[in-house]
PDB file of N, CA and C in Angstrom:
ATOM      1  N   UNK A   1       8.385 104.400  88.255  1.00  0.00           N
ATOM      2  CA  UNK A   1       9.125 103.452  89.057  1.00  0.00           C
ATOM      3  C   UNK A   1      10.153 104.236  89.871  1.00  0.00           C
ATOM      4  N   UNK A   2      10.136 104.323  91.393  1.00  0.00           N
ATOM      5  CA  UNK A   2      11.234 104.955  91.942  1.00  0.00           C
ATOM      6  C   UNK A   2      12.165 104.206  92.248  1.00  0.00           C
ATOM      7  N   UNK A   3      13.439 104.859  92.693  1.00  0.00           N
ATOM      8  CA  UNK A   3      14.677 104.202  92.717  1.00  0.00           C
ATOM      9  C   UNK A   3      14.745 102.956  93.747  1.00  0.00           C
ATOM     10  N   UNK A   4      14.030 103.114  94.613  1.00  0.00           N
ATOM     11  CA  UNK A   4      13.770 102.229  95.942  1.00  0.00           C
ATOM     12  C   UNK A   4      13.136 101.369  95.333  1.00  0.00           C
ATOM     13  N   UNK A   5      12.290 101.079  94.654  1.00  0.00           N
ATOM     14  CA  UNK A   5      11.735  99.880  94.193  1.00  0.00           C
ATOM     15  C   UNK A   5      12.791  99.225  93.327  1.00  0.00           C
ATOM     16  N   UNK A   6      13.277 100.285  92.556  1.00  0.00           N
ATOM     17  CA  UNK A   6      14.731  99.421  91.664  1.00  0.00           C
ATOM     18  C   UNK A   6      15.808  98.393  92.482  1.00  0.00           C
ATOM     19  N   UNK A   7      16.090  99.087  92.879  1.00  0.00           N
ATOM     20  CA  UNK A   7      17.004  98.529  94.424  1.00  0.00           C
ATOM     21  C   UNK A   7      16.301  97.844  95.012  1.00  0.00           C
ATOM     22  N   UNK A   8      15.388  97.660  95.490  1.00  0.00           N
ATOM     23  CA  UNK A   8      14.581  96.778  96.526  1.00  0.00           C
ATOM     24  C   UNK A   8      14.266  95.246  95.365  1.00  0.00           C
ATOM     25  N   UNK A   9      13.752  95.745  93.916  1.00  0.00           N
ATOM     26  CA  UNK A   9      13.651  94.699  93.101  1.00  0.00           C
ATOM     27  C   UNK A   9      15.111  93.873  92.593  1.00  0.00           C
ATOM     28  N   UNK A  10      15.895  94.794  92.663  1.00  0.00           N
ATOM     29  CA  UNK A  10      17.421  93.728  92.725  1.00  0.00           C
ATOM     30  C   UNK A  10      17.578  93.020  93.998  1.00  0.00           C
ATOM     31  N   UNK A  11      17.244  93.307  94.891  1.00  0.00           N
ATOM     32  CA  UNK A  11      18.100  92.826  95.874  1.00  0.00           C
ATOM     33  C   UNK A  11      17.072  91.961  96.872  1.00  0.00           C
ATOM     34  N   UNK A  12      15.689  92.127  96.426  1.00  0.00           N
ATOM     35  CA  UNK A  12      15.256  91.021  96.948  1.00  0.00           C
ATOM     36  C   UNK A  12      13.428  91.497  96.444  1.00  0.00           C
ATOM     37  N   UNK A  13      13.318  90.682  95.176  1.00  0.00           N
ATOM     38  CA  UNK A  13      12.103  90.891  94.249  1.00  0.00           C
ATOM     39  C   UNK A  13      11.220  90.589  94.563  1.00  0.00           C
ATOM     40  N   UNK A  14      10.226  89.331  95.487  1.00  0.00           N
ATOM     41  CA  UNK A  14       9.239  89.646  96.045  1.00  0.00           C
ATOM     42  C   UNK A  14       8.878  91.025  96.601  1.00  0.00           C
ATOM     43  N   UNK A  15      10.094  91.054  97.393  1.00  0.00           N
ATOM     44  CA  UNK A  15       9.120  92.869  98.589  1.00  0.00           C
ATOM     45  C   UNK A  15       9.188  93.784  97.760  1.00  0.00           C
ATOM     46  N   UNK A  16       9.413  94.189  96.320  1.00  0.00           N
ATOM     47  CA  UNK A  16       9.482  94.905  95.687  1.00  0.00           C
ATOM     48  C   UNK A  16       7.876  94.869  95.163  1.00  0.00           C
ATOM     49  N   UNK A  17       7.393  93.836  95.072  1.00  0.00           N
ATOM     50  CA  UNK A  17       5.977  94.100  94.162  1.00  0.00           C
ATOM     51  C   UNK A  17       4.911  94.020  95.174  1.00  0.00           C
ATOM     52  N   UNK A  18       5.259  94.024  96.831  1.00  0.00           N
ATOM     53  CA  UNK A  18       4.384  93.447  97.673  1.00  0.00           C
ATOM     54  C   UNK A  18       3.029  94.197  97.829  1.00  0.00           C
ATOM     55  N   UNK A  19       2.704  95.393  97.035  1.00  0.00           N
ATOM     56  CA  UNK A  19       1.817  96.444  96.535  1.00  0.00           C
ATOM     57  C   UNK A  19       1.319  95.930  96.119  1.00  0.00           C
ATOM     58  N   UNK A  20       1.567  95.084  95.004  1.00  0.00           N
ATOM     59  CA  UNK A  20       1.065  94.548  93.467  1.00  0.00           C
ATOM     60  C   UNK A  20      -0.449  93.697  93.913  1.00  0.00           C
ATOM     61  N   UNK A  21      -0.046  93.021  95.064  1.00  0.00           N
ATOM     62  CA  UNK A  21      -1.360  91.903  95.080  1.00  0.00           C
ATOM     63  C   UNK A  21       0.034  90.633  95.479  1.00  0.00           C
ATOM     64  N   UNK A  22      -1.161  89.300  96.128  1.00  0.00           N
ATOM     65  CA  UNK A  22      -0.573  88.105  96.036  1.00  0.00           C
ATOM     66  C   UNK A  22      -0.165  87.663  95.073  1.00  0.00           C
ATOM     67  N   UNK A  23      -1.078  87.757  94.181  1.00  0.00           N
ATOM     68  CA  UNK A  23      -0.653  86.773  92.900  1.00  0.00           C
ATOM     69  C   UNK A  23       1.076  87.458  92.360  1.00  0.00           C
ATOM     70  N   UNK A  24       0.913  88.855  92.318  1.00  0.00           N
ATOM     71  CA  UNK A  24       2.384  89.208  91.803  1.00  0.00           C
ATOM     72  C   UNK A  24       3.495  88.720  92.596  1.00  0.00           C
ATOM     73  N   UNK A  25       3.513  88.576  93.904  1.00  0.00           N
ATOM     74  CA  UNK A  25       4.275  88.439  95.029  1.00  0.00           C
ATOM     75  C   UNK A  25       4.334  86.814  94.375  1.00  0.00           C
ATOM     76  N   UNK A  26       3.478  85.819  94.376  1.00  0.00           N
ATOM     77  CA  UNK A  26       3.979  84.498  94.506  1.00  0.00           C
ATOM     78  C   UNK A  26       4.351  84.260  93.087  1.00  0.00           C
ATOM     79  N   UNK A  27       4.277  84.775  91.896  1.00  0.00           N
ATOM     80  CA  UNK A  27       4.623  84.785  90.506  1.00  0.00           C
ATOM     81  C   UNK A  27       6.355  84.840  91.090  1.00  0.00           C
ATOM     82  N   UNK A  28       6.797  85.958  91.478  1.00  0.00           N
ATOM     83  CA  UNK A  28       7.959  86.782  91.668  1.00  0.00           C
ATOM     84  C   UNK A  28       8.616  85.455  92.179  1.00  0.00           C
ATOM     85  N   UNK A  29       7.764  85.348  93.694  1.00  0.00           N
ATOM     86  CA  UNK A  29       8.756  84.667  94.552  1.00  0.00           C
ATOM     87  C   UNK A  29       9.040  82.961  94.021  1.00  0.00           C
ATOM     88  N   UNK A  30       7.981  82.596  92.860  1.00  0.00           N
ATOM     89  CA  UNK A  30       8.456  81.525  92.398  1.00  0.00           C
ATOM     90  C   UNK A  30       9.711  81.509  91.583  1.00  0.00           C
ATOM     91  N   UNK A  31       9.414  82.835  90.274  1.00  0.00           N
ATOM     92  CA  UNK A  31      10.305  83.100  89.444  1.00  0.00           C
ATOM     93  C   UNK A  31      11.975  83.246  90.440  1.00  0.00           C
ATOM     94  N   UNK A  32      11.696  83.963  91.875  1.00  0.00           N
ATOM     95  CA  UNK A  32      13.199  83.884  92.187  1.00  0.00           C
ATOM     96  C   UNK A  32      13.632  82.952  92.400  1.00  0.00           C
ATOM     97  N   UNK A  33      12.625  81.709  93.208  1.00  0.00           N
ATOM     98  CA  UNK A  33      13.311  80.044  93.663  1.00  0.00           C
ATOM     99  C   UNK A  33      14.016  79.494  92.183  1.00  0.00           C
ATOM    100  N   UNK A  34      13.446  79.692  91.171  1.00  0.00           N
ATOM    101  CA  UNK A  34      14.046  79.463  89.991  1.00  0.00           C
ATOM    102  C   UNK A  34      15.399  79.852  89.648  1.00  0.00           C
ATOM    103  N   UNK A  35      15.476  81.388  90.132  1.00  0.00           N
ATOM    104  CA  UNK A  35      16.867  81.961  89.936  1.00  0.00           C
ATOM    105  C   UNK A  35      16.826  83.272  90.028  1.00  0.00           C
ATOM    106  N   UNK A  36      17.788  84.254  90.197  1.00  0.00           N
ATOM    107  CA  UNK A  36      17.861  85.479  90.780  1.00  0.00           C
ATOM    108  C   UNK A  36      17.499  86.343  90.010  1.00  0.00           C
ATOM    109  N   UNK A  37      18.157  86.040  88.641  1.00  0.00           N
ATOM    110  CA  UNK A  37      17.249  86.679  87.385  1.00  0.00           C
ATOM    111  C   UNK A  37      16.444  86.721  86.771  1.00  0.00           C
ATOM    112  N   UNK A  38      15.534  85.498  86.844  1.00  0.00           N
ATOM    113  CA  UNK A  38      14.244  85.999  86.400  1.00  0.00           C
ATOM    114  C   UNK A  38      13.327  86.327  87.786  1.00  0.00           C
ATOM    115  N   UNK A  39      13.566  86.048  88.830  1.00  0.00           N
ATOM    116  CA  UNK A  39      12.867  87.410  89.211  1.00  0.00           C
ATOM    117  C   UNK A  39      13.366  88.694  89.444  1.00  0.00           C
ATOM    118  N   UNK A  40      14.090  88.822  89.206  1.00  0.00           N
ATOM    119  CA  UNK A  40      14.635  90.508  89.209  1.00  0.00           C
ATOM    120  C   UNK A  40      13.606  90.891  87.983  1.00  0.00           C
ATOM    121  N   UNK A  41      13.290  89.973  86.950  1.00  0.00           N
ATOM    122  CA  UNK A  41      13.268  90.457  85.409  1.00  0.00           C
ATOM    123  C   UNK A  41      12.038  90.638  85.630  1.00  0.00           C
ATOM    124  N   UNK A  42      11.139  89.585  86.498  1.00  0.00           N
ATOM    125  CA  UNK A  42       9.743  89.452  86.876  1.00  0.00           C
ATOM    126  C   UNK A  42       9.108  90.586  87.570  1.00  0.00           C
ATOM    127  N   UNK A  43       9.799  91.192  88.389  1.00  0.00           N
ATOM    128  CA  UNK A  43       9.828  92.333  89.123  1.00  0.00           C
ATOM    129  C   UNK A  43       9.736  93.651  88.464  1.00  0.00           C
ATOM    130  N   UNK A  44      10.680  93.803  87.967  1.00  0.00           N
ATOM    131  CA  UNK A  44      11.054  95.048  86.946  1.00  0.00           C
ATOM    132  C   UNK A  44       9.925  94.887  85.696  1.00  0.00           C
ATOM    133  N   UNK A  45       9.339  94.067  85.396  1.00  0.00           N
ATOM    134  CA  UNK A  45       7.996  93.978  84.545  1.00  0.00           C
ATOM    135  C   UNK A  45       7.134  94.531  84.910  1.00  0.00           C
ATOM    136  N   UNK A  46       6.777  93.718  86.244  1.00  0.00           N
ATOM    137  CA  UNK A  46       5.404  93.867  87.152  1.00  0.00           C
ATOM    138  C   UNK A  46       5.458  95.504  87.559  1.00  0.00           C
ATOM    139  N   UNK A  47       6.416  96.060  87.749  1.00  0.00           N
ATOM    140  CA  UNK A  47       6.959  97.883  88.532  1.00  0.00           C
ATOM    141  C   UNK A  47       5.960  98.117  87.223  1.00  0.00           C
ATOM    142  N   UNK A  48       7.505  97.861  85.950  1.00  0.00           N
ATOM    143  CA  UNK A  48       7.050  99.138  85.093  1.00  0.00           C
ATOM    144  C   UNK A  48       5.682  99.067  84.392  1.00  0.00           C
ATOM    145  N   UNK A  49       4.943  97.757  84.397  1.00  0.00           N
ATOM    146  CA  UNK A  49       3.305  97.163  83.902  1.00  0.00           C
ATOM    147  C   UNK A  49       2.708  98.381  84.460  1.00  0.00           C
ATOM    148  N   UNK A  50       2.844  98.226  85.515  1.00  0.00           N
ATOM    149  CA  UNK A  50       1.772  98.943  86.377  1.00  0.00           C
ATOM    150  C   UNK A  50       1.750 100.412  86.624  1.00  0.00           C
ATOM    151  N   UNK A  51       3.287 100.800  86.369  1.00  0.00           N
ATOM    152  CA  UNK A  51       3.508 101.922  86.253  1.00  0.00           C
ATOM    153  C   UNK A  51       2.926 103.621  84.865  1.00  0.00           C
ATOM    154  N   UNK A  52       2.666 102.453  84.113  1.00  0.00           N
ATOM    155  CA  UNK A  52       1.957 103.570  82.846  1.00  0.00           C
ATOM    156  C   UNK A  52       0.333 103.349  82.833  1.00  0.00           C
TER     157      UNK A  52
END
């Protein structure tokens, strides 16, 4: 996970996974309409999932 995705997943968590596929992107961007933290949390999952 690089730092730019960290930062990019705080500060605005859809464009952080926009790699991932749709489905991650509209998971995210629902989880943020919900609230800021779970998609930050949604985000930072989806990075580090994919990352190992």
């Amino acid at each position: 996970m690089s730092c730019l995705r960290v930062i990019l997943a705080i500060l605005f968590p859809p464009l952080a996974v926009i790699d991932y596929g749709c489905g991650s992107v509209l998971i995210v961007f629902l989880l943020t309409l919900c609230g800021w933290v779970p998609g930050v949390i949604g985000a930072l999952i989806i990075l580090n999932k994919n990352q190992q």
